[in-house]
PDB file of N, CA and C in Angstrom:
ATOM      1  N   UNK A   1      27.019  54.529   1.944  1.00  0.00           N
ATOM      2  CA  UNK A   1      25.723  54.552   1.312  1.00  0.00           C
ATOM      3  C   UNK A   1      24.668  54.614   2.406  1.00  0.00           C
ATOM      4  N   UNK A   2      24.060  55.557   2.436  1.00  0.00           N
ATOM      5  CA  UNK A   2      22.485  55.606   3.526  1.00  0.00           C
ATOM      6  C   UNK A   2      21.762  54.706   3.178  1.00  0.00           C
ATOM      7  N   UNK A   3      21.049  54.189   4.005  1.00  0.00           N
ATOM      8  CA  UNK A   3      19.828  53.198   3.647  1.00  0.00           C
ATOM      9  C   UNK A   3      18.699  53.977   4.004  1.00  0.00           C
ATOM     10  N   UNK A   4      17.767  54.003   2.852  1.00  0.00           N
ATOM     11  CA  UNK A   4      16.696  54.665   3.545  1.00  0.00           C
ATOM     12  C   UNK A   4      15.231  53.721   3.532  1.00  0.00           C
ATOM     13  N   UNK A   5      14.581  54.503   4.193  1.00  0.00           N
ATOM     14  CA  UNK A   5      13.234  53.402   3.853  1.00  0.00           C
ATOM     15  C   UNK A   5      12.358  52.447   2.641  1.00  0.00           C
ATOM     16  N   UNK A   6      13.062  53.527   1.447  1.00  0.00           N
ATOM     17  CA  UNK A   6      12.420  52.431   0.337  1.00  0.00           C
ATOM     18  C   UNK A   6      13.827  51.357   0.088  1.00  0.00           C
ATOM     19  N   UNK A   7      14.753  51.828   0.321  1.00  0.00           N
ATOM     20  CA  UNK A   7      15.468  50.488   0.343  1.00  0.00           C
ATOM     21  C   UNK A   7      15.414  49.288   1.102  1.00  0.00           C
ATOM     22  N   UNK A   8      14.865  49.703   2.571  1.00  0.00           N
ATOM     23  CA  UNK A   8      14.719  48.961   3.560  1.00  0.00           C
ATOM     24  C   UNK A   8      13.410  47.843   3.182  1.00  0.00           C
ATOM     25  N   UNK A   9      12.215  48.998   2.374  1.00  0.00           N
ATOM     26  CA  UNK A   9      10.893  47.955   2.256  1.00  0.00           C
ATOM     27  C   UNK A   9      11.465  46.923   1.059  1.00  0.00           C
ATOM     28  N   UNK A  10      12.018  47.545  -0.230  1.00  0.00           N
ATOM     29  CA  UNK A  10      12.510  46.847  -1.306  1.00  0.00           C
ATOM     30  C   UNK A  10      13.145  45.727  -0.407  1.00  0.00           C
ATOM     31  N   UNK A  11      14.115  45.595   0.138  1.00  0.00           N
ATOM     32  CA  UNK A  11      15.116  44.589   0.398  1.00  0.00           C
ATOM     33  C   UNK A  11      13.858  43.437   1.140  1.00  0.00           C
ATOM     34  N   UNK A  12      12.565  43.990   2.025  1.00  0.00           N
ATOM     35  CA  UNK A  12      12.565  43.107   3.125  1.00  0.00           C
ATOM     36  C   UNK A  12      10.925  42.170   2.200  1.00  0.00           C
ATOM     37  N   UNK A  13      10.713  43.265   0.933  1.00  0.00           N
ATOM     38  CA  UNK A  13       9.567  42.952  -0.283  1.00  0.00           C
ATOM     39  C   UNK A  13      10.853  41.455  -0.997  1.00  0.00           C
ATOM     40  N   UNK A  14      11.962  41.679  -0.747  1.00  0.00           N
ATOM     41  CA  UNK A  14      12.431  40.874  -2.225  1.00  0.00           C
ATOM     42  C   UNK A  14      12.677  39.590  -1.301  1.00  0.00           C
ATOM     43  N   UNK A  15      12.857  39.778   0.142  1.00  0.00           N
ATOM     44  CA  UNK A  15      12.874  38.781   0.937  1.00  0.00           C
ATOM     45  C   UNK A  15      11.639  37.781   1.098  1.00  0.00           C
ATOM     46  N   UNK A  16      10.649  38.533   1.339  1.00  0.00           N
ATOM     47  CA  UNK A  16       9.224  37.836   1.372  1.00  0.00           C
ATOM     48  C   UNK A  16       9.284  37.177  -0.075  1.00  0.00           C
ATOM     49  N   UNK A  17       9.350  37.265  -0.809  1.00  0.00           N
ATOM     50  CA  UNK A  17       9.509  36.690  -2.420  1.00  0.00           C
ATOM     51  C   UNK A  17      10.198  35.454  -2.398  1.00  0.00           C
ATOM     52  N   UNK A  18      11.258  35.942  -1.807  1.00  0.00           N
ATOM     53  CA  UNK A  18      12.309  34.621  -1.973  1.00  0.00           C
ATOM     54  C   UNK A  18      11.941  33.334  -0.649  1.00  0.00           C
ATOM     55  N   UNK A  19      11.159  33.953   0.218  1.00  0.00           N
ATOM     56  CA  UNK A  19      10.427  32.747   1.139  1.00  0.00           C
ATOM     57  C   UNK A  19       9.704  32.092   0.467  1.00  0.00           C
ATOM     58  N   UNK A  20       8.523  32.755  -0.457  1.00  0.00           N
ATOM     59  CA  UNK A  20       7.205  32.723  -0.822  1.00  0.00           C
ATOM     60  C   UNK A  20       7.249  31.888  -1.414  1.00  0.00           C
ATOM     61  N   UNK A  21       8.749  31.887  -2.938  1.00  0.00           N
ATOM     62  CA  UNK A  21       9.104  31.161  -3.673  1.00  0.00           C
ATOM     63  C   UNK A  21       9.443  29.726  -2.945  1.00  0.00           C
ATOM     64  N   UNK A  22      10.462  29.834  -2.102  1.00  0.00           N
ATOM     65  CA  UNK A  22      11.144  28.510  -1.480  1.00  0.00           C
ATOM     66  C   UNK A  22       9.463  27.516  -0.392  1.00  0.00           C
ATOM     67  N   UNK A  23       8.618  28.600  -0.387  1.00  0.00           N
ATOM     68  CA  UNK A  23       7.455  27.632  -0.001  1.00  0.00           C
ATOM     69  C   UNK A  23       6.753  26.847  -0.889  1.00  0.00           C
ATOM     70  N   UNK A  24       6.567  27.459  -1.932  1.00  0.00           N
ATOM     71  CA  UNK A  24       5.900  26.906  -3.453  1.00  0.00           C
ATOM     72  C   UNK A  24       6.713  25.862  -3.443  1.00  0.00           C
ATOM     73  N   UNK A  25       8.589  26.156  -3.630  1.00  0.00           N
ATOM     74  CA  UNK A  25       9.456  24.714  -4.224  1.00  0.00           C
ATOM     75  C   UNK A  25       8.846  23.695  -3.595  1.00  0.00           C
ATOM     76  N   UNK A  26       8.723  23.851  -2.019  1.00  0.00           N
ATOM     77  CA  UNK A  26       8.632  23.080  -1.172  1.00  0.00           C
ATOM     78  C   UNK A  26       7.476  22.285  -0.941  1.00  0.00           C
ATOM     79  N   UNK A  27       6.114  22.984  -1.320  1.00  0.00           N
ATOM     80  CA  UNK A  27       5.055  22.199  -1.376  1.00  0.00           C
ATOM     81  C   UNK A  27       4.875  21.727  -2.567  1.00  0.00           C
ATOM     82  N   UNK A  28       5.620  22.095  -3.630  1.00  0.00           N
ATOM     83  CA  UNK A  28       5.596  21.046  -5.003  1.00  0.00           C
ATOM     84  C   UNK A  28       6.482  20.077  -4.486  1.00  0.00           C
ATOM     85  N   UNK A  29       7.718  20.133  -3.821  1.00  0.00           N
ATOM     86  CA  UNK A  29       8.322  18.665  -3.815  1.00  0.00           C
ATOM     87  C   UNK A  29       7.608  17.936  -3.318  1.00  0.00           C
ATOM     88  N   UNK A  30       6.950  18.327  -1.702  1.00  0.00           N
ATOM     89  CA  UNK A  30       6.094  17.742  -1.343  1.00  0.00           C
ATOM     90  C   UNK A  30       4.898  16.732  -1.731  1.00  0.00           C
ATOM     91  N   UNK A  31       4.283  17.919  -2.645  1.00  0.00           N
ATOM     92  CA  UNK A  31       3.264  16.968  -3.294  1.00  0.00           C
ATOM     93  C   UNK A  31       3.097  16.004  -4.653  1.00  0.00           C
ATOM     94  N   UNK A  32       5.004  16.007  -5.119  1.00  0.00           N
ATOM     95  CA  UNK A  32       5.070  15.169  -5.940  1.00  0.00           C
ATOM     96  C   UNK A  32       5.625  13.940  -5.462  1.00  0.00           C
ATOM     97  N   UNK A  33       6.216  13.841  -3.858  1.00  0.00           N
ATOM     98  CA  UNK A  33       6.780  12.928  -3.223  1.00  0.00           C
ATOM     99  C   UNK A  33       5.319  12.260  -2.996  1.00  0.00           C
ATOM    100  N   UNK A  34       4.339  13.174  -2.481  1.00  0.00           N
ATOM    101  CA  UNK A  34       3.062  12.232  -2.344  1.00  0.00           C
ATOM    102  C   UNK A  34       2.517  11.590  -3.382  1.00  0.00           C
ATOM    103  N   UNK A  35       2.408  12.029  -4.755  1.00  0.00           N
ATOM    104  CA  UNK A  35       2.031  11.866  -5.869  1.00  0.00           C
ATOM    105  C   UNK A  35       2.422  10.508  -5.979  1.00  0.00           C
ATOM    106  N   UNK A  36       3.878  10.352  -5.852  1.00  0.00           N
ATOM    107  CA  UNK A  36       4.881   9.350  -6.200  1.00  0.00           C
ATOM    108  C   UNK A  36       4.539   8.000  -4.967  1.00  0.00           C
ATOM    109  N   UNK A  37       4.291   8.576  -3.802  1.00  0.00           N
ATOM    110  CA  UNK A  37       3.800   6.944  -3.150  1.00  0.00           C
ATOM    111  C   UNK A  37       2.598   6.434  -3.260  1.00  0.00           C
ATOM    112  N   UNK A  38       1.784   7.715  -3.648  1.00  0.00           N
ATOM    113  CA  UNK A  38       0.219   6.978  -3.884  1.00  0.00           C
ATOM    114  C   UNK A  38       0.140   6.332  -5.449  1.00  0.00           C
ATOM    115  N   UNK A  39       1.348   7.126  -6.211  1.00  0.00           N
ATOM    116  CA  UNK A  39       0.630   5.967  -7.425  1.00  0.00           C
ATOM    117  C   UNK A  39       1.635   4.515  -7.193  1.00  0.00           C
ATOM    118  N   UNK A  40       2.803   4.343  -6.365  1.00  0.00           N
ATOM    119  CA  UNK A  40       3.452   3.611  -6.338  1.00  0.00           C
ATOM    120  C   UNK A  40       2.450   2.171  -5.143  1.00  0.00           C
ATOM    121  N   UNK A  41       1.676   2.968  -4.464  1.00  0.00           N
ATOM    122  CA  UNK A  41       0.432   2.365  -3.471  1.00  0.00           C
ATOM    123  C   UNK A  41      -0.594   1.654  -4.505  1.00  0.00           C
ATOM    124  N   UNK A  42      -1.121   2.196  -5.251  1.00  0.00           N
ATOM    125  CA  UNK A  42      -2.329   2.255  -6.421  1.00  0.00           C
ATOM    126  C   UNK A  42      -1.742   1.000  -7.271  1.00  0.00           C
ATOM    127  N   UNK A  43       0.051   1.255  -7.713  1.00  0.00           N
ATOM    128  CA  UNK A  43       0.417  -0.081  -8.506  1.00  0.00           C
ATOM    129  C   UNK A  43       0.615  -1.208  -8.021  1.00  0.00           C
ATOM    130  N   UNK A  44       1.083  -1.354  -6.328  1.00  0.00           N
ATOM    131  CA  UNK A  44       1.248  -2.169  -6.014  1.00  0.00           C
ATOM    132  C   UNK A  44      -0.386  -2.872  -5.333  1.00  0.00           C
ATOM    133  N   UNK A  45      -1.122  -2.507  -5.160  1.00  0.00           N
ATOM    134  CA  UNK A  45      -2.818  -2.718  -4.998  1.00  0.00           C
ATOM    135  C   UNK A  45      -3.239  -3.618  -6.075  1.00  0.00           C
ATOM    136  N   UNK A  46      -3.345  -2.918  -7.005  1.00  0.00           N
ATOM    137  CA  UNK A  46      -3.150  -3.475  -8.682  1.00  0.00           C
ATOM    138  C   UNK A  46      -2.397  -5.053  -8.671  1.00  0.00           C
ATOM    139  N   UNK A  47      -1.701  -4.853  -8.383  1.00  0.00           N
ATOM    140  CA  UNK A  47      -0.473  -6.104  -9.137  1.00  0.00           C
ATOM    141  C   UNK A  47      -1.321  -7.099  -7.675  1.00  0.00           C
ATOM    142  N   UNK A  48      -1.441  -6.977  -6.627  1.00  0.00           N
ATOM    143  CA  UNK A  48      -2.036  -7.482  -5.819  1.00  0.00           C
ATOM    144  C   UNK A  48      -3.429  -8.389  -5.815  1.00  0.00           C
ATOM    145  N   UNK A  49      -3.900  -7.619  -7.051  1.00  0.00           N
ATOM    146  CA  UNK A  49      -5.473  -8.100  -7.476  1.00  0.00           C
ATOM    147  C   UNK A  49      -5.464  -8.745  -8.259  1.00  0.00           C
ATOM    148  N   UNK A  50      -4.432  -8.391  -9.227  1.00  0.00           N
ATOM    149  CA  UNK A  50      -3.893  -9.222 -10.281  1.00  0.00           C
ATOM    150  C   UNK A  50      -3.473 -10.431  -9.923  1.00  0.00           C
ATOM    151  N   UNK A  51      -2.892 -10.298  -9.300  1.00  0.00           N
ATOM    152  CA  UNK A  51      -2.147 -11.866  -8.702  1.00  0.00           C
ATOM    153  C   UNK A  51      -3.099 -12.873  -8.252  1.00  0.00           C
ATOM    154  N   UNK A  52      -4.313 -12.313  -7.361  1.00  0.00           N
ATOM    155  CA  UNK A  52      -5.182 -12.586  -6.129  1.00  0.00           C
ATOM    156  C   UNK A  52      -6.302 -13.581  -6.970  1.00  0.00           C
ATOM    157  N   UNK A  53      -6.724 -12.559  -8.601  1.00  0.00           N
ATOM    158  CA  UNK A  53      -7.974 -12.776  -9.051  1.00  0.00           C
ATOM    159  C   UNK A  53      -7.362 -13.726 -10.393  1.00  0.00           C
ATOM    160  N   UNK A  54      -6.429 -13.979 -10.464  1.00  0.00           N
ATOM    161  CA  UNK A  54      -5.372 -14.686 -11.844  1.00  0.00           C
ATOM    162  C   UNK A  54      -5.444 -16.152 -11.031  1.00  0.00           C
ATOM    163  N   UNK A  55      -5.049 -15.811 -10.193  1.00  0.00           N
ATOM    164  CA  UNK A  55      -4.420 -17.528 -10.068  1.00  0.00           C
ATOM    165  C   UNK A  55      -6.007 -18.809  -9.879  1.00  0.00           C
ATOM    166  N   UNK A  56      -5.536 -19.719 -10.107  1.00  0.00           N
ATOM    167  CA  UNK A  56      -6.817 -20.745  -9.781  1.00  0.00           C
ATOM    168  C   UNK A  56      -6.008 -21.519  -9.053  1.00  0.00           C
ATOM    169  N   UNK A  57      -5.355 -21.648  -8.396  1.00  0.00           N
ATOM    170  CA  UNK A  57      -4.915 -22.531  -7.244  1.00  0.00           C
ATOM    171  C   UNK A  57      -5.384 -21.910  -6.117  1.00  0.00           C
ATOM    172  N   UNK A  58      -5.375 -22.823  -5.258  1.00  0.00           N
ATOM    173  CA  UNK A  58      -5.906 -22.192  -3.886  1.00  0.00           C
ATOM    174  C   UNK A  58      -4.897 -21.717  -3.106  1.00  0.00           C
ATOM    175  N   UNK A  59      -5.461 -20.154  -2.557  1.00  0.00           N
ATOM    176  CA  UNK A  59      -4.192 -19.775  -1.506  1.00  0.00           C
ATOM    177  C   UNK A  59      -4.264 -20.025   0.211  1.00  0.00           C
ATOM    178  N   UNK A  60      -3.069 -21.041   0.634  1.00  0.00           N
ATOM    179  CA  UNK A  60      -3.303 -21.624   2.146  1.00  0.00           C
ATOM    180  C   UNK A  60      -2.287 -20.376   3.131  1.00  0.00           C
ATOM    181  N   UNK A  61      -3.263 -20.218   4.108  1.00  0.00           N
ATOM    182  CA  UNK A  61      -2.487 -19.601   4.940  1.00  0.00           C
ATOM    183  C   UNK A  61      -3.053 -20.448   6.366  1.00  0.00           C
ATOM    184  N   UNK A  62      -1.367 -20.923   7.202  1.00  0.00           N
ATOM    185  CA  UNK A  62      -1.541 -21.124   7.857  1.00  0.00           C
ATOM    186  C   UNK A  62      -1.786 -19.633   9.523  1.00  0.00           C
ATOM    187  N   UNK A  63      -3.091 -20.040  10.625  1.00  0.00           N
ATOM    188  CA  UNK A  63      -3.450 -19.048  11.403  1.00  0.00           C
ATOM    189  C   UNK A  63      -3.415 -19.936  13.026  1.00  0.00           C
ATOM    190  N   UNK A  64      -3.560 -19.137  13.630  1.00  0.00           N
ATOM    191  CA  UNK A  64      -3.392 -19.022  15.042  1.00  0.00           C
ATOM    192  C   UNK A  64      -4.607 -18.536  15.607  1.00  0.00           C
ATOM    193  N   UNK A  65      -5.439 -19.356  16.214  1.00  0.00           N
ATOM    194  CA  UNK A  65      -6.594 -18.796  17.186  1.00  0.00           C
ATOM    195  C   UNK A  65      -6.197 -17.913  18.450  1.00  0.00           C
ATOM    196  N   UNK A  66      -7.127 -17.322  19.096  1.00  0.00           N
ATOM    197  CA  UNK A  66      -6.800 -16.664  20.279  1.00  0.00           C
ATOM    198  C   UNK A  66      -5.893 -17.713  21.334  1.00  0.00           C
ATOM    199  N   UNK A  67      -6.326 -19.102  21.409  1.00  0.00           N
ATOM    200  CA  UNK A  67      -5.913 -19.958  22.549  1.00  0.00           C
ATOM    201  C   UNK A  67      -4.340 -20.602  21.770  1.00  0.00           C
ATOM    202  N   UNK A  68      -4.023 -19.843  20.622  1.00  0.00           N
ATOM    203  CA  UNK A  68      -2.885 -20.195  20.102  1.00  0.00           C
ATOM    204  C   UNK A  68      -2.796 -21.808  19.232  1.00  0.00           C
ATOM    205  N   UNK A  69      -4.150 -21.955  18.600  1.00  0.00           N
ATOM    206  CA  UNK A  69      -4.117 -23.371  18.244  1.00  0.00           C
ATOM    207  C   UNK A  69      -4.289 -23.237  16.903  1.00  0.00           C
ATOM    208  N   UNK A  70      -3.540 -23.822  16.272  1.00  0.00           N
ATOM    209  CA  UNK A  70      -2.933 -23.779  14.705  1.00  0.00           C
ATOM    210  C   UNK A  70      -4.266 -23.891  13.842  1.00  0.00           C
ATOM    211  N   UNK A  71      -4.641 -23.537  12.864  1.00  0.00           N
ATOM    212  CA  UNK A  71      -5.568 -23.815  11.697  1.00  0.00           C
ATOM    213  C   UNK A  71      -5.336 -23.095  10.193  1.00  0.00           C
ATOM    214  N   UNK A  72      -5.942 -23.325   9.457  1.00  0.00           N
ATOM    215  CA  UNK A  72      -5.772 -23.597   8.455  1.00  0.00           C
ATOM    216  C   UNK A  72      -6.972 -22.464   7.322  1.00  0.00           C
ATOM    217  N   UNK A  73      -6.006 -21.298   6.827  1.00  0.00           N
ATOM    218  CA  UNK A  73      -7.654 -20.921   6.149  1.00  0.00           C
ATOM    219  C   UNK A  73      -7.529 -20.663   4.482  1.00  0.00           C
ATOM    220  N   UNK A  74      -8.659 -21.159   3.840  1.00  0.00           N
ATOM    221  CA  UNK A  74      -7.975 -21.351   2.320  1.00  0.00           C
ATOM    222  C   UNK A  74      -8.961 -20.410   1.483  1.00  0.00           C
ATOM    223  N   UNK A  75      -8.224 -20.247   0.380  1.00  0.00           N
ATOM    224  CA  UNK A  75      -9.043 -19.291  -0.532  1.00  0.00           C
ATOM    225  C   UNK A  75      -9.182 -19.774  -1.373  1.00  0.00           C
ATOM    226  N   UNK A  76     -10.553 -20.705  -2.060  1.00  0.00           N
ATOM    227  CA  UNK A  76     -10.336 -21.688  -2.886  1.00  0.00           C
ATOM    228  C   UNK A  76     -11.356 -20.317  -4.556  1.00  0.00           C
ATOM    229  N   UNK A  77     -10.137 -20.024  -5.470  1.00  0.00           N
ATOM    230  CA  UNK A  77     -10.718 -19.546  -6.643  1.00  0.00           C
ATOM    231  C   UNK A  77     -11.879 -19.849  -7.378  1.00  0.00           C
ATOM    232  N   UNK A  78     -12.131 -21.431  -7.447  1.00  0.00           N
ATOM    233  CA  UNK A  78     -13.287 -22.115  -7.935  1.00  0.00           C
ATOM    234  C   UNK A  78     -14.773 -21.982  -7.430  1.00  0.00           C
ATOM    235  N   UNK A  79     -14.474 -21.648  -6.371  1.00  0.00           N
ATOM    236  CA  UNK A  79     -15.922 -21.351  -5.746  1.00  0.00           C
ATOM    237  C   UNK A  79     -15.581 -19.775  -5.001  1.00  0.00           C
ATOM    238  N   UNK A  80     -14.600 -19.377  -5.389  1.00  0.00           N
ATOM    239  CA  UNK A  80     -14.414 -17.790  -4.937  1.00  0.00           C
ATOM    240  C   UNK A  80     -15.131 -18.181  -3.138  1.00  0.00           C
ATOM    241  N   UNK A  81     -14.693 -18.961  -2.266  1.00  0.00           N
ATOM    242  CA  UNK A  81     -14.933 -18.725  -0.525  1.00  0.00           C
ATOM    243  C   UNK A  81     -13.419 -19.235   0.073  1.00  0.00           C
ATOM    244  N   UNK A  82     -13.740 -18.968   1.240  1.00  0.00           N
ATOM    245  CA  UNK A  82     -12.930 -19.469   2.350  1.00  0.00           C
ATOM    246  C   UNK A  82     -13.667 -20.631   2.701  1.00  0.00           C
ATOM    247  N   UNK A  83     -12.676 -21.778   2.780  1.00  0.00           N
ATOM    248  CA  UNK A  83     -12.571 -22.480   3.727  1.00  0.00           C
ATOM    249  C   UNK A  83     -11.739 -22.543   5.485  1.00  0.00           C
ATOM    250  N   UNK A  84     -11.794 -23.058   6.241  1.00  0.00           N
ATOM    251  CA  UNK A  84     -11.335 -23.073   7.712  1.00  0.00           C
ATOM    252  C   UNK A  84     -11.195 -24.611   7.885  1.00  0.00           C
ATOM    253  N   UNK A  85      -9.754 -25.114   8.140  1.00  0.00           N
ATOM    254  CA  UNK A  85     -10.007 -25.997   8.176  1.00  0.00           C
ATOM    255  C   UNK A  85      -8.733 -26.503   9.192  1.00  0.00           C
ATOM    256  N   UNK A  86      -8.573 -27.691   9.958  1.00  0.00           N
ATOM    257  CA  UNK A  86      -7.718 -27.600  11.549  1.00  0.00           C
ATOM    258  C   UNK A  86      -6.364 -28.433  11.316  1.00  0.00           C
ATOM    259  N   UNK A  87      -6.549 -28.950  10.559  1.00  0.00           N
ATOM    260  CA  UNK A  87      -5.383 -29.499  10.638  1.00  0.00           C
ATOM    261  C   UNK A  87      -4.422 -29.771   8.826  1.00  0.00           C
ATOM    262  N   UNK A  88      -3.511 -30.140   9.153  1.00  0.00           N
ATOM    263  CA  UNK A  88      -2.650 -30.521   7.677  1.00  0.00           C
ATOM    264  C   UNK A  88      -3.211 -31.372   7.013  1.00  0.00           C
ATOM    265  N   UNK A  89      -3.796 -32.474   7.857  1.00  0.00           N
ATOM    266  CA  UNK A  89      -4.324 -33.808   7.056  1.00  0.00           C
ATOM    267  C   UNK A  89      -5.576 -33.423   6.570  1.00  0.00           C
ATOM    268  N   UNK A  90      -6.635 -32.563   7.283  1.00  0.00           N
ATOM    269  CA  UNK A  90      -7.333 -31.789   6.527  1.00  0.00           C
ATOM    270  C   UNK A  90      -7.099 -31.416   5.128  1.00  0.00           C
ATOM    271  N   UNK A  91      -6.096 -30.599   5.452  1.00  0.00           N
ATOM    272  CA  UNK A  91      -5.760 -29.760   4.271  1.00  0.00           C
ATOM    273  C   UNK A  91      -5.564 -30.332   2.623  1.00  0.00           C
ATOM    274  N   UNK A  92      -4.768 -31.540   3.114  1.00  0.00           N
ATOM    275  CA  UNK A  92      -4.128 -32.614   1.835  1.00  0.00           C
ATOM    276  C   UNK A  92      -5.464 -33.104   1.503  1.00  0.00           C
ATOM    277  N   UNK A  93      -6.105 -33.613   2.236  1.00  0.00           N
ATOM    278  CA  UNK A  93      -7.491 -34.524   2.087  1.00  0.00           C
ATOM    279  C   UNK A  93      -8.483 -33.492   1.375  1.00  0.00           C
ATOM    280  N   UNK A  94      -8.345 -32.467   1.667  1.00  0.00           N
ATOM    281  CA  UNK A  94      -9.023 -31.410   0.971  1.00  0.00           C
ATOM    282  C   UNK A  94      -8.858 -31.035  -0.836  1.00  0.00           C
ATOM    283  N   UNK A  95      -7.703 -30.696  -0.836  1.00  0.00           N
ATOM    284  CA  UNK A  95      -6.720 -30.458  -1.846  1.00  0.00           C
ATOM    285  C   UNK A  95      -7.174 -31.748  -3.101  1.00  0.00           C
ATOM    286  N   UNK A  96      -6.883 -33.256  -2.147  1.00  0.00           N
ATOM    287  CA  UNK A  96      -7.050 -34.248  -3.165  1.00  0.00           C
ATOM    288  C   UNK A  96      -8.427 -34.252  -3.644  1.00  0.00           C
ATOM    289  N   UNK A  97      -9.233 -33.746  -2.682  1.00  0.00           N
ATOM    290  CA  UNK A  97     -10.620 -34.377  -3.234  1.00  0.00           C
ATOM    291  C   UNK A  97     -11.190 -33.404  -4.169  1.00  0.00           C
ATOM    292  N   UNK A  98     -10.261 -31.991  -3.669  1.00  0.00           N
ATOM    293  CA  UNK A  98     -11.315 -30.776  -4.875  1.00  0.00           C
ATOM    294  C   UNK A  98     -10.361 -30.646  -5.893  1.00  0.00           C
ATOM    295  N   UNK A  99      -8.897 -31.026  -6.166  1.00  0.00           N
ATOM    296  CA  UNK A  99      -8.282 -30.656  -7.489  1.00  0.00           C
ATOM    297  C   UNK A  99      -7.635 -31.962  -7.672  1.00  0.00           C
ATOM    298  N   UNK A 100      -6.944 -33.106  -7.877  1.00  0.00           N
ATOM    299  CA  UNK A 100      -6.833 -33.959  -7.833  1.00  0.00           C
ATOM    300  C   UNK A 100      -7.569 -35.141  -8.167  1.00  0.00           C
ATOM    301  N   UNK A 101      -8.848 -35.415  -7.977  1.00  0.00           N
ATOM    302  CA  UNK A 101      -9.643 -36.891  -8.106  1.00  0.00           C
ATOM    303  C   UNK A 101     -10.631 -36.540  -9.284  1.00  0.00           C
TER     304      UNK A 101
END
């Protein structure tokens, strides 16, 4: 069988097609893989706020200054602030006097 030039453009036309296509697949998987972590980002944000703006207990995290010296910083719901505060006995003494007494 001769090959001649319109076979040659046909074959190298049906090739470009079949790239063209496998680029499309590819930027749809793409952008449903993105789709899929940003709303999976968006729910977990969500459930985050939820949690954050639900609770009325206070949330303690213990922190570390630059000179490496332990403290104490709280997120008290009732008055929606931070407190900073240095030590544990702080903390309890705190605790008793604003939810407790």
């Amino acid at each position: 069988m001769k090959t001649t030039k319109w076979s040659k453009l046909h074959s190298q036309d049906f090739d470009w097609q079949q790239d063209s296509q496998n680029n499309k697949n590819s930027f749809k998987n793409a952008w449903a893989k993105f789709e899929q972590k940003i709303a999976k980002k968006l729910a977990n944000l969500g459930d985050r706020w939820t949690r954050f703006s639900t609770y009325s207990e206070p949330k303690i995290w213990e922190r570390k200054d630059r000179d490496g010296n332990p403290y104490f910083r709280i997120f008290d719901p009732k008055s929606d602030r931070y407190i900073y505060l240095n030590s544990e006995d702080e903390v309890r003494w705190w605790l008793d006097e604003r939810y407790y007494l």
